[in-house]
Structure formats: structure tokens, C-alpha cells
N, C-alpha and C. Protein backbone atom coordinates (compact mmCIF):
# COMPACT_ATOMS: atom_id res chain seq x y z
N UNK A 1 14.46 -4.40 6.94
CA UNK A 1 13.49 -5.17 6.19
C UNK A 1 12.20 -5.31 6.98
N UNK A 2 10.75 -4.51 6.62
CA UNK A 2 9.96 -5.15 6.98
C UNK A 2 9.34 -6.58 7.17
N UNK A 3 8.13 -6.96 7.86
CA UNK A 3 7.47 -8.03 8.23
C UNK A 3 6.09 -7.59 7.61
N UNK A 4 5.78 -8.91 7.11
CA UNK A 4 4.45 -9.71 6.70
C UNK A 4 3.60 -10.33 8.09
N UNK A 5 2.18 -9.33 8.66
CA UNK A 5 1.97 -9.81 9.70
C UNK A 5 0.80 -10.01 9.48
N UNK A 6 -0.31 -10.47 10.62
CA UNK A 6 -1.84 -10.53 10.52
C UNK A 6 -2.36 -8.89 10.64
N UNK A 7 -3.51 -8.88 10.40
CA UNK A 7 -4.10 -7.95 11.06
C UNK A 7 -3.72 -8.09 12.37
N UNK A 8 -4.45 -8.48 13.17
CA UNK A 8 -4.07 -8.56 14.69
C UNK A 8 -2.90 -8.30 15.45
N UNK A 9 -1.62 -9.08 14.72
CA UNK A 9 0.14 -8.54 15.09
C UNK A 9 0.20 -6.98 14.53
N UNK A 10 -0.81 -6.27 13.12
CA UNK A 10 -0.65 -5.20 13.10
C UNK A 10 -0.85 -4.31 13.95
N UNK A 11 -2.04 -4.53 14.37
CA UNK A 11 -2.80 -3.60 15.63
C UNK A 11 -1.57 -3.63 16.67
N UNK A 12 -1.59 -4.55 17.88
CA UNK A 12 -0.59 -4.94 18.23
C UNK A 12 0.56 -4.14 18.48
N UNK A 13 1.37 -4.21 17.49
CA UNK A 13 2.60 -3.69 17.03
C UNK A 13 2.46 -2.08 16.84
N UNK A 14 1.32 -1.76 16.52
CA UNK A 14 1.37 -0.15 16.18
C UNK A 14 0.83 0.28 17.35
N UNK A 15 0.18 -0.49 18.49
CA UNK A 15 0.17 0.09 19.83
C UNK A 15 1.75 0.22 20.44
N UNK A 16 2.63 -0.74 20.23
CA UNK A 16 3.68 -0.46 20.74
C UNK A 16 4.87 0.50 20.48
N UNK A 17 4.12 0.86 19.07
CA UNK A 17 5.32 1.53 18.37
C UNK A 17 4.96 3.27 18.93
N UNK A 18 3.07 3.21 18.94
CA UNK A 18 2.20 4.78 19.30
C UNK A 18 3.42 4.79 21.14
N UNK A 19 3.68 3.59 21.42
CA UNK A 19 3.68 3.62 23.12
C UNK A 19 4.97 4.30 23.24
N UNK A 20 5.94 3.85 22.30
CA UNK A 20 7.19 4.76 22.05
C UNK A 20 7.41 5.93 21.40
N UNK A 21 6.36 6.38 21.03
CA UNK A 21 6.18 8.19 20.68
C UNK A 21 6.68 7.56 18.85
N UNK A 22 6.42 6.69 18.53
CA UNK A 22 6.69 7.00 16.64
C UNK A 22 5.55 6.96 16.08
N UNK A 23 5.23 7.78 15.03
CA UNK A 23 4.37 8.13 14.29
C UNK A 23 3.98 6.96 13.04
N UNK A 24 2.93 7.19 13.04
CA UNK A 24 2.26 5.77 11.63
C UNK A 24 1.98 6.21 10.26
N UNK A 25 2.61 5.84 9.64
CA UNK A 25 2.11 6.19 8.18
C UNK A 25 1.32 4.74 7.34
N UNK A 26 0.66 5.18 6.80
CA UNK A 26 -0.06 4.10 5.97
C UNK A 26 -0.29 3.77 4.39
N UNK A 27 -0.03 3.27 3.53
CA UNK A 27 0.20 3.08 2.14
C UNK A 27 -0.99 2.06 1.76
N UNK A 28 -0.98 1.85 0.41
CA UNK A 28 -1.67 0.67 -0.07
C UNK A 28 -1.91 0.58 -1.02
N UNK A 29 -1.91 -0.69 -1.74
CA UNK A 29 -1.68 -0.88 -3.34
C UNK A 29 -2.31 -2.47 -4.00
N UNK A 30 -2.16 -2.90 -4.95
CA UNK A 30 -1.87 -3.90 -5.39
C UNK A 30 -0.78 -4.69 -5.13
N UNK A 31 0.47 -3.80 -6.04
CA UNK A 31 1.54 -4.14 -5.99
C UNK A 31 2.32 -5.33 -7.01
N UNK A 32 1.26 -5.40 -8.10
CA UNK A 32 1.25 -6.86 -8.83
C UNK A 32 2.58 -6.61 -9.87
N UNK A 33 3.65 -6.91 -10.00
CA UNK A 33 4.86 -6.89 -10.68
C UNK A 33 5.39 -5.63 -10.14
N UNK A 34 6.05 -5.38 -9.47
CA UNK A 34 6.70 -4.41 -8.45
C UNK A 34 7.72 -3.70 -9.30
N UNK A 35 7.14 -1.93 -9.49
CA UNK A 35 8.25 -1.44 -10.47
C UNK A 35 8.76 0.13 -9.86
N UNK A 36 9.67 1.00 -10.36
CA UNK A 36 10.42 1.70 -9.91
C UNK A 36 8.97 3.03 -9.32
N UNK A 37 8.13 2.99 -9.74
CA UNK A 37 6.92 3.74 -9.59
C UNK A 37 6.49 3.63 -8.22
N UNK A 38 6.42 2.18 -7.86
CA UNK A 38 5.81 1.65 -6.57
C UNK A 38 7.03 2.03 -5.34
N UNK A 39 8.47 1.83 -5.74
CA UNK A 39 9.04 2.43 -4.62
C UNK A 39 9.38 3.57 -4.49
N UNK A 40 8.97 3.97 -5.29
CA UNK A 40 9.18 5.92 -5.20
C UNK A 40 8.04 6.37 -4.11
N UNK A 41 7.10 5.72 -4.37
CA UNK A 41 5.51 6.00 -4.19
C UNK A 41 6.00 5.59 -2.10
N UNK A 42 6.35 4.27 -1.93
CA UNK A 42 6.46 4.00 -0.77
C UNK A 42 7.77 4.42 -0.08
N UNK A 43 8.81 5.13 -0.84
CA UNK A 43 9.87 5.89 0.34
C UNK A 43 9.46 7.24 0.46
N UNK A 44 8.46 7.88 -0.77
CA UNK A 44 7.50 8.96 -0.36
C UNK A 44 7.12 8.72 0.86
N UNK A 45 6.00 7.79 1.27
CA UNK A 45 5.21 7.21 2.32
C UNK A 45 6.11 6.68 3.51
N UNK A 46 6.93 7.11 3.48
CA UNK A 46 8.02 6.41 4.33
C UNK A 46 8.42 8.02 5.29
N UNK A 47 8.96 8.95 4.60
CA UNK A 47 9.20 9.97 4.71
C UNK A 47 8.32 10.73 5.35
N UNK A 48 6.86 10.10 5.89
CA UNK A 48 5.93 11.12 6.01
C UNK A 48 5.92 10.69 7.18
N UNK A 49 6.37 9.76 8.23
CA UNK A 49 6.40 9.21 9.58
C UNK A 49 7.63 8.25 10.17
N UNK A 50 7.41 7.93 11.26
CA UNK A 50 8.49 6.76 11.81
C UNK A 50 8.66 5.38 11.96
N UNK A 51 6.89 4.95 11.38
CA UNK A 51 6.94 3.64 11.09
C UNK A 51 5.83 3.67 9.31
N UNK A 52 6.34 2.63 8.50
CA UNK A 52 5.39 2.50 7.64
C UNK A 52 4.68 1.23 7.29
N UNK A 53 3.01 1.34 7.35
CA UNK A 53 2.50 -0.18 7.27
C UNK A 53 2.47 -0.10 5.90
N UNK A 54 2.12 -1.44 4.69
CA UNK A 54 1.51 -0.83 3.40
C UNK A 54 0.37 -2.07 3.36
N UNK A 55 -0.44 -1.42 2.98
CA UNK A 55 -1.38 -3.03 2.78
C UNK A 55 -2.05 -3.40 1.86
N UNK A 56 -1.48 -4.76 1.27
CA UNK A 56 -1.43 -5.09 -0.38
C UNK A 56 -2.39 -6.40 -0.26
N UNK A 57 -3.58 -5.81 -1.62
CA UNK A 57 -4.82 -6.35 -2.04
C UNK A 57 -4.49 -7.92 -2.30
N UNK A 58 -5.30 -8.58 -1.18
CA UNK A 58 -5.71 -10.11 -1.87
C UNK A 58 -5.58 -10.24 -3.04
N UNK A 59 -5.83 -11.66 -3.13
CA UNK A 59 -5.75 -12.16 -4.89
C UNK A 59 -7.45 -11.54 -5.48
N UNK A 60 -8.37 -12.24 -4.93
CA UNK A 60 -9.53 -11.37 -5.35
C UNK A 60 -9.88 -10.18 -4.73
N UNK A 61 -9.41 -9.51 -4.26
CA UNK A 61 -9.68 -7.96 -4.08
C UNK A 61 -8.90 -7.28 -5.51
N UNK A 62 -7.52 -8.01 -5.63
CA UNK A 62 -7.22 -7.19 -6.52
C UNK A 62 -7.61 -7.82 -8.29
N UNK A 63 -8.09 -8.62 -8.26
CA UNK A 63 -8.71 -9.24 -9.66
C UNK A 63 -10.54 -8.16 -9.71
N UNK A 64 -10.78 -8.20 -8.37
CA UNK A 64 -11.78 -7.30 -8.49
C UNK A 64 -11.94 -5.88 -9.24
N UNK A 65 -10.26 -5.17 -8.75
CA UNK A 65 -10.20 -3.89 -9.21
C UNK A 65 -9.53 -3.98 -10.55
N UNK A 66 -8.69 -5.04 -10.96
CA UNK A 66 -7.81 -4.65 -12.09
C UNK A 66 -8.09 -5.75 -12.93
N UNK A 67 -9.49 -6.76 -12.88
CA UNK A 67 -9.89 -7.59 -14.05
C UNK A 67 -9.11 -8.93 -13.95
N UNK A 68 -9.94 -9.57 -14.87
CA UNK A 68 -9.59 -10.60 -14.95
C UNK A 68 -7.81 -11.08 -15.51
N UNK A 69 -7.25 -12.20 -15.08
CA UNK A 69 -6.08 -12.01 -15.44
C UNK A 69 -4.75 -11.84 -14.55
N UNK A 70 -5.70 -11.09 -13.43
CA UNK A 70 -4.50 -10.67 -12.09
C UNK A 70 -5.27 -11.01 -11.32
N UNK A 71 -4.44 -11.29 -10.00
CA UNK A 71 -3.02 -10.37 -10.07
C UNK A 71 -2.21 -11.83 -11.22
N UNK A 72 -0.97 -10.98 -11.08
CA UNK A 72 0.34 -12.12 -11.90
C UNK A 72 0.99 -13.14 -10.64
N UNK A 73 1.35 -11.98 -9.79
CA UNK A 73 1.63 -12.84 -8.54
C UNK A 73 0.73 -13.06 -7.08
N UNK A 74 0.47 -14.23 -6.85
CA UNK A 74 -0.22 -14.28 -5.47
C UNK A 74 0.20 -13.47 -4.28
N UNK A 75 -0.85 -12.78 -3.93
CA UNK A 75 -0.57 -11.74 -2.85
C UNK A 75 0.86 -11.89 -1.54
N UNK A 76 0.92 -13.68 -1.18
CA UNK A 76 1.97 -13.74 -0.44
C UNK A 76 3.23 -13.64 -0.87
N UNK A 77 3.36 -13.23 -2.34
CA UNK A 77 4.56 -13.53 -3.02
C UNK A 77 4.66 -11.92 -3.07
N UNK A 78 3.40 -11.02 -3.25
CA UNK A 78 3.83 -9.54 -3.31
C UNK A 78 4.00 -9.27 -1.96
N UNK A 79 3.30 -9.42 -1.10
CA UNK A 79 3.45 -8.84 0.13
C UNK A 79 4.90 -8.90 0.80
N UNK A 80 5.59 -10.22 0.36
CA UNK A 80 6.66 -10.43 0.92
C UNK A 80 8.27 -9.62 -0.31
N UNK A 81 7.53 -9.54 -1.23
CA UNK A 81 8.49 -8.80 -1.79
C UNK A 81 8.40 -7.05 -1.60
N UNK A 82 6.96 -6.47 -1.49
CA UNK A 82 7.30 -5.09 -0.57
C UNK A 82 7.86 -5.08 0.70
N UNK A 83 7.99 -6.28 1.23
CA UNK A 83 8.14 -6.44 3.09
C UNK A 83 9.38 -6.11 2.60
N UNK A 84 10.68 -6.69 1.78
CA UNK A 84 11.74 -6.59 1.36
C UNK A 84 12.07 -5.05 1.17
N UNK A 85 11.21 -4.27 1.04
CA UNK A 85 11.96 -2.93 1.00
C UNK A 85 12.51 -2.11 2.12
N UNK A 86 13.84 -1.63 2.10
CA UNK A 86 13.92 -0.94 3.33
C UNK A 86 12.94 0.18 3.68
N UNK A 87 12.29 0.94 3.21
CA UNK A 87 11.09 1.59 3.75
C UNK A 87 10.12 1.07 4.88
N UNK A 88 10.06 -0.03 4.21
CA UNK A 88 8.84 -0.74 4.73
C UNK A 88 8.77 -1.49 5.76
N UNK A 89 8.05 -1.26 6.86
CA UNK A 89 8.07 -1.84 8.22
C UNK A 89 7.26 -2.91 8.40
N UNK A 90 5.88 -2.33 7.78
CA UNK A 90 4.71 -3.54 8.27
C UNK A 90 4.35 -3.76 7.39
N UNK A 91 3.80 -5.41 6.49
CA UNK A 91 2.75 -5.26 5.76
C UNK A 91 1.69 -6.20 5.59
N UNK A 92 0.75 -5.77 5.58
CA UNK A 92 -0.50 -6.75 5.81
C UNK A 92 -1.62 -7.07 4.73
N UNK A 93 -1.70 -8.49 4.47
CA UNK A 93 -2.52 -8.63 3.67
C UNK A 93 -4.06 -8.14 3.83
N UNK A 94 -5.04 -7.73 2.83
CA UNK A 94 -6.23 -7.18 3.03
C UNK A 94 -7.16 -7.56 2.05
N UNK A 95 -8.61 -8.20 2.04
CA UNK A 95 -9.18 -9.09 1.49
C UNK A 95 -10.59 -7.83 0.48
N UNK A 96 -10.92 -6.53 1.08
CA UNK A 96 -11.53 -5.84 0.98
C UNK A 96 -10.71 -4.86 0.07
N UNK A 97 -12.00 -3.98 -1.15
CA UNK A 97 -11.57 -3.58 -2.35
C UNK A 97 -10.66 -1.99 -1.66
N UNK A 98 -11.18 -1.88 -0.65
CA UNK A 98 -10.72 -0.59 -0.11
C UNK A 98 -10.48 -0.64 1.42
N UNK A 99 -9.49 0.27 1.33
CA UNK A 99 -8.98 0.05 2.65
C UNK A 99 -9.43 0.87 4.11
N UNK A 100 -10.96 1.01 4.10
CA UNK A 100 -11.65 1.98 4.88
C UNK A 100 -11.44 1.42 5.84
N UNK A 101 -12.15 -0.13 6.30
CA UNK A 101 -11.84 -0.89 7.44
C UNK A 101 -10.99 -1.01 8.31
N UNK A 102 -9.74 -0.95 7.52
CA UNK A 102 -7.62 -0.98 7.94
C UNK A 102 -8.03 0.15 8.60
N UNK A 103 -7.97 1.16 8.02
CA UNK A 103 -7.64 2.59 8.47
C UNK A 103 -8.28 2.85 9.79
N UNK A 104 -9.59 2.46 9.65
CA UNK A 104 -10.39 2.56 11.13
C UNK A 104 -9.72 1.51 12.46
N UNK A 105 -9.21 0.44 11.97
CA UNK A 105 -8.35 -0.22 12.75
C UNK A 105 -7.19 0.26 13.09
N UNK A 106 -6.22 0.62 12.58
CA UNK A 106 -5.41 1.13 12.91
C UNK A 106 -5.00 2.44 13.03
N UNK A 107 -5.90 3.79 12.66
CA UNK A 107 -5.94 4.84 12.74
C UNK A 107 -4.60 5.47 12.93
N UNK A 108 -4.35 5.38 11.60
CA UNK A 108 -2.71 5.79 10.99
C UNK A 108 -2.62 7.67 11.51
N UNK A 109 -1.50 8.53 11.54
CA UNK A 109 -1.17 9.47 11.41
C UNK A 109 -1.46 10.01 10.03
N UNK A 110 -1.56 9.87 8.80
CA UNK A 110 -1.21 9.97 7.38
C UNK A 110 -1.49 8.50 6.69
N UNK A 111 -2.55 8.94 5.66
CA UNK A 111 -2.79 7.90 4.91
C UNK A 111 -2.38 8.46 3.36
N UNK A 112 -0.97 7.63 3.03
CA UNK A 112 -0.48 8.03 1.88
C UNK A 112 -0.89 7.64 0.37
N UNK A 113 -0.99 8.20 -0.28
CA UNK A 113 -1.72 8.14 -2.00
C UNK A 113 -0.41 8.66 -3.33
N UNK A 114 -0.79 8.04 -4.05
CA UNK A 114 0.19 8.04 -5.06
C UNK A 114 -0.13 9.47 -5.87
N UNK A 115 0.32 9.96 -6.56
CA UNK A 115 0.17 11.23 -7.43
C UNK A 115 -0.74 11.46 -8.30
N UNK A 116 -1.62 9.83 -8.48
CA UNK A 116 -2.93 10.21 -9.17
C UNK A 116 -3.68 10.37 -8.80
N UNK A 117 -3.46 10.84 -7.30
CA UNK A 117 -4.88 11.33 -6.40
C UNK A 117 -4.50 12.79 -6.34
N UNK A 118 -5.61 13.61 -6.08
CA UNK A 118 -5.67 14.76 -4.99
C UNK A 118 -5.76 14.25 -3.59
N UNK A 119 -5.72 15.35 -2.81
CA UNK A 119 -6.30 14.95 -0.76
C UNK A 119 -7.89 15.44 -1.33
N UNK A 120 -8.24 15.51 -2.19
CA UNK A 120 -9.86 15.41 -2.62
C UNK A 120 -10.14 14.12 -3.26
N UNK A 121 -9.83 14.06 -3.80
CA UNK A 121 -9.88 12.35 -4.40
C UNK A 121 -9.52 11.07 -4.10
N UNK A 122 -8.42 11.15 -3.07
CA UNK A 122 -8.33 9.98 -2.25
C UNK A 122 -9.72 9.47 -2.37
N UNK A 123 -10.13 8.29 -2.28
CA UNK A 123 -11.31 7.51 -1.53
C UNK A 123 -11.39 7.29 -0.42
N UNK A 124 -10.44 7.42 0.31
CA UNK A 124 -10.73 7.02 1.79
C UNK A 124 -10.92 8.45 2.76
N UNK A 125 -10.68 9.48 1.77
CA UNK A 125 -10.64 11.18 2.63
C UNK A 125 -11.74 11.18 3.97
N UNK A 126 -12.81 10.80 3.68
CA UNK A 126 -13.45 11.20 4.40
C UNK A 126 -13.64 10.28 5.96
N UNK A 127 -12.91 9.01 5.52
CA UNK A 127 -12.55 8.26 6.88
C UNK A 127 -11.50 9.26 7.64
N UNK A 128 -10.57 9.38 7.39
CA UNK A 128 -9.11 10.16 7.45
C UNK A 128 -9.33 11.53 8.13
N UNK A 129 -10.80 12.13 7.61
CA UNK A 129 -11.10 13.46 8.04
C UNK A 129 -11.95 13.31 9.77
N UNK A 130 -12.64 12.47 9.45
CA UNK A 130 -13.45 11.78 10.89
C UNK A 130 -12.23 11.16 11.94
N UNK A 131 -11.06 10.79 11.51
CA UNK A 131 -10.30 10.23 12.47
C UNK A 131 -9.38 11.35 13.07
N UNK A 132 -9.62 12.60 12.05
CA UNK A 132 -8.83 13.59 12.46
C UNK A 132 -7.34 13.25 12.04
N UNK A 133 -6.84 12.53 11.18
CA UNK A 133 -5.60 12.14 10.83
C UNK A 133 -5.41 12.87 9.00
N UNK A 134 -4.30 12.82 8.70
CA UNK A 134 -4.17 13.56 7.43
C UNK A 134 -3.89 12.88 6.24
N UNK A 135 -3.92 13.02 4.85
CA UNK A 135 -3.45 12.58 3.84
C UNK A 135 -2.23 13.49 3.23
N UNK A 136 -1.27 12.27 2.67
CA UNK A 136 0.00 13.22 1.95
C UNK A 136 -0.13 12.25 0.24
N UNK A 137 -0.15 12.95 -0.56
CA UNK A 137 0.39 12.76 -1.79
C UNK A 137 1.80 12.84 -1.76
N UNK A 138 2.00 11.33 -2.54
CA UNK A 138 3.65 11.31 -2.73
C UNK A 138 3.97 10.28 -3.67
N UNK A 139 5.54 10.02 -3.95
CA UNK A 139 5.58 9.54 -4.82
C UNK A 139 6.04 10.72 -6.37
N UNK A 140 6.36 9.41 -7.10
CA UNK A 140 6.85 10.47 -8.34
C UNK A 140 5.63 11.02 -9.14
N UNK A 141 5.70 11.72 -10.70
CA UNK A 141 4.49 11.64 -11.51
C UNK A 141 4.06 10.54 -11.85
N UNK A 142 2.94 10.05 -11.97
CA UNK A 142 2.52 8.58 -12.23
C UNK A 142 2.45 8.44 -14.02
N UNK A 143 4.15 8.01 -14.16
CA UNK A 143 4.30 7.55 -15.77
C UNK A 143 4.76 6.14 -15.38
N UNK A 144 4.26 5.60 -14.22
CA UNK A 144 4.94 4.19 -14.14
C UNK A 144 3.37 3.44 -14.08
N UNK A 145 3.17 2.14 -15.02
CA UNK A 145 1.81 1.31 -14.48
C UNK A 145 2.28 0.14 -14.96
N UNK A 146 1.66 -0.94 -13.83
CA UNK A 146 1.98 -2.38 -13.93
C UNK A 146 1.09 -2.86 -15.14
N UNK A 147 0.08 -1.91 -15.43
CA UNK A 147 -0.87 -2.71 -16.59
C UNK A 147 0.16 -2.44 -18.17
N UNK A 148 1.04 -0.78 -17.79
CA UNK A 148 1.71 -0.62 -19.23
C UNK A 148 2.87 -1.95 -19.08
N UNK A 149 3.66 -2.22 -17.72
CA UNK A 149 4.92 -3.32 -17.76
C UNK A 149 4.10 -4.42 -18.27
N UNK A 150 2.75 -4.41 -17.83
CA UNK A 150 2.60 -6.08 -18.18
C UNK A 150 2.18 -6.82 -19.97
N UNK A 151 1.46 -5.67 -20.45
CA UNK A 151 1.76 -5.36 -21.87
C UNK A 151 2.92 -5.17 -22.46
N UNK A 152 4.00 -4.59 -22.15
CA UNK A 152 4.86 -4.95 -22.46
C UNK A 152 5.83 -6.47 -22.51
N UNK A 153 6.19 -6.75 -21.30
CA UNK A 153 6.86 -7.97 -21.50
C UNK A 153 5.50 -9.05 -21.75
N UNK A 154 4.26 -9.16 -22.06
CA UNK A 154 3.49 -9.56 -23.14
C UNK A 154 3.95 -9.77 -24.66
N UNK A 155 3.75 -8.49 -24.78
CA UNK A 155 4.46 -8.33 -26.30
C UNK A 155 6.04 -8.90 -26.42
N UNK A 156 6.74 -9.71 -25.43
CA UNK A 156 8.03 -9.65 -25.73
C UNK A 156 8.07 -11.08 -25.88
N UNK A 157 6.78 -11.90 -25.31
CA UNK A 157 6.47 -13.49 -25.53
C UNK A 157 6.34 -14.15 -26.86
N UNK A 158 7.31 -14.70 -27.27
CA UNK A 158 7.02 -15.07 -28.58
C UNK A 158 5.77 -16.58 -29.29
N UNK A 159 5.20 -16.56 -28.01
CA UNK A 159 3.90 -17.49 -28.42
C UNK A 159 2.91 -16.62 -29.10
């Protein structure tokens, strides 16, 4: 079972882990109603190294990207329910819409993306390319979205 840490215990911790020869992988998401999509996506990201951080959007970072309305759950309630996955080693909350900043902090091995990216379309490629570190696409086909679950059990409310 991963841990829910600061930035700072992240850094930290991934010096100690670089000090024992294991490799860093890096993820990142929302994560807002946690569905079979999201852990496909992160034992992908798991698979691509020896430790995995993931780092899941504030409450307004992620109301920023996905509108008004969300998230459903407060970030400490997601963060600690990805920490719960066995994949998952580290995970850290992050207040910024993108995770350029993280990455330069912790200068992961592999910064992992879900299947609706290319390694051209990532947004963060060109940090990733300057750090000399790589991107992996992984994860299943992306027929899983928290916006289709949340319309759904919507529609299942009988108010």
C-alpha cells in the first residue's frame, strides 16, 4: 500500500529510493470517482519502473480542468484511495493545472500518460525531453471516463 506524502517527503524519499538503484515512474490524474480505467492506467505505470509516484489534482486544480461541479470527492479522500492501490507507492497532492513543476522536482525516469495521449501529445513532452527522461503510454483503450460514470449514477438519482 502506498503513502500520501508532502512534496518535500516526496523529493526525499525518491533520493533514497535513486540511492538504492530503483527506478521512478511518474503518473497523474484527477482521479475523481476511481474506476477500472484508472487502475489499468496506473499498474500500466507501475510496470514501467521500481517505484511509482502518482500525483492527484487539488480540489481547484481539478474544478479548473473538469468544471464546475468537481471534483465529487476532496482530493484527500482521492489521494488516499489511489495510495490504497497495490501499484502505488507515492502519492502527492498538487495544486497546479499541470504537472510541469513535479516533474522538474522530481525528475522521474518515465512520465506515464493514459492512451489518449501520443509521446507527441503528452503536455508535459517537452519538460521530459530537456530532462532527458522518457514517456510511456499505458493503460487500456480509453472507453472508461469519470464524466461518462458520473452521468450515469446521475441518471440513477431519483430526485
Amino acid at each position: 500500500m502506498g503513502r500520501v506524502v508532502t512534496e518535500n517527503e516526496l523529493v526525499a524519499l525518491v533520493a533514497a529510493d535513486r540511492g538504492d538503484g530503483k527506478s521512478i515512474a511518474f503518473a497523474n490524474g484527477c482521479f475523481d470517482v476511481l474506476h477500472v480505467g484508472h487502475v489499468r492506467y496506473l499498474e500500466g505505470a507501475r510496470r514501467e519502473a521500481d517505484r511509482l509516484i502518482v500525483a492527484v489534482n487539488d480540489d481547484d486544480s481539478e474544478r479548473a480542468l473538469k468544471g464546475e461541479g468537481r471534483p465529487i470527492l476532496p482530493a484527500a479522500a482521492r489521494a488516499e484511495l489511489v495510495a490504497a492501490l497495490r501499484c502505488v507507492d507515492y502519492v502527492v497532492i498538487f495544486p497546479e493545472t499541470s504537472v510541469e513543476r513535479l516533474l522538474r522536482a522530481v525528475v522521474p525516469d518515465v512520465h506515464c500518460k493514459g492512451t489518449d495521449y501520443t509521446a507527441e501529445t503528452v503536455p508535459e513532452r517537452d519538460v521530459m525531453r530537456a530532462l532527458g527522461k522518457r514517456i510511456a503510454i499505458v493503460g487500456d483503450p480509453k472507453s472508461h471516463a469519470t464524466r461518462d460514470l458520473i452521468e450515469q449514477i446521475r441518471g440513477l438519482d431519483p430526485r
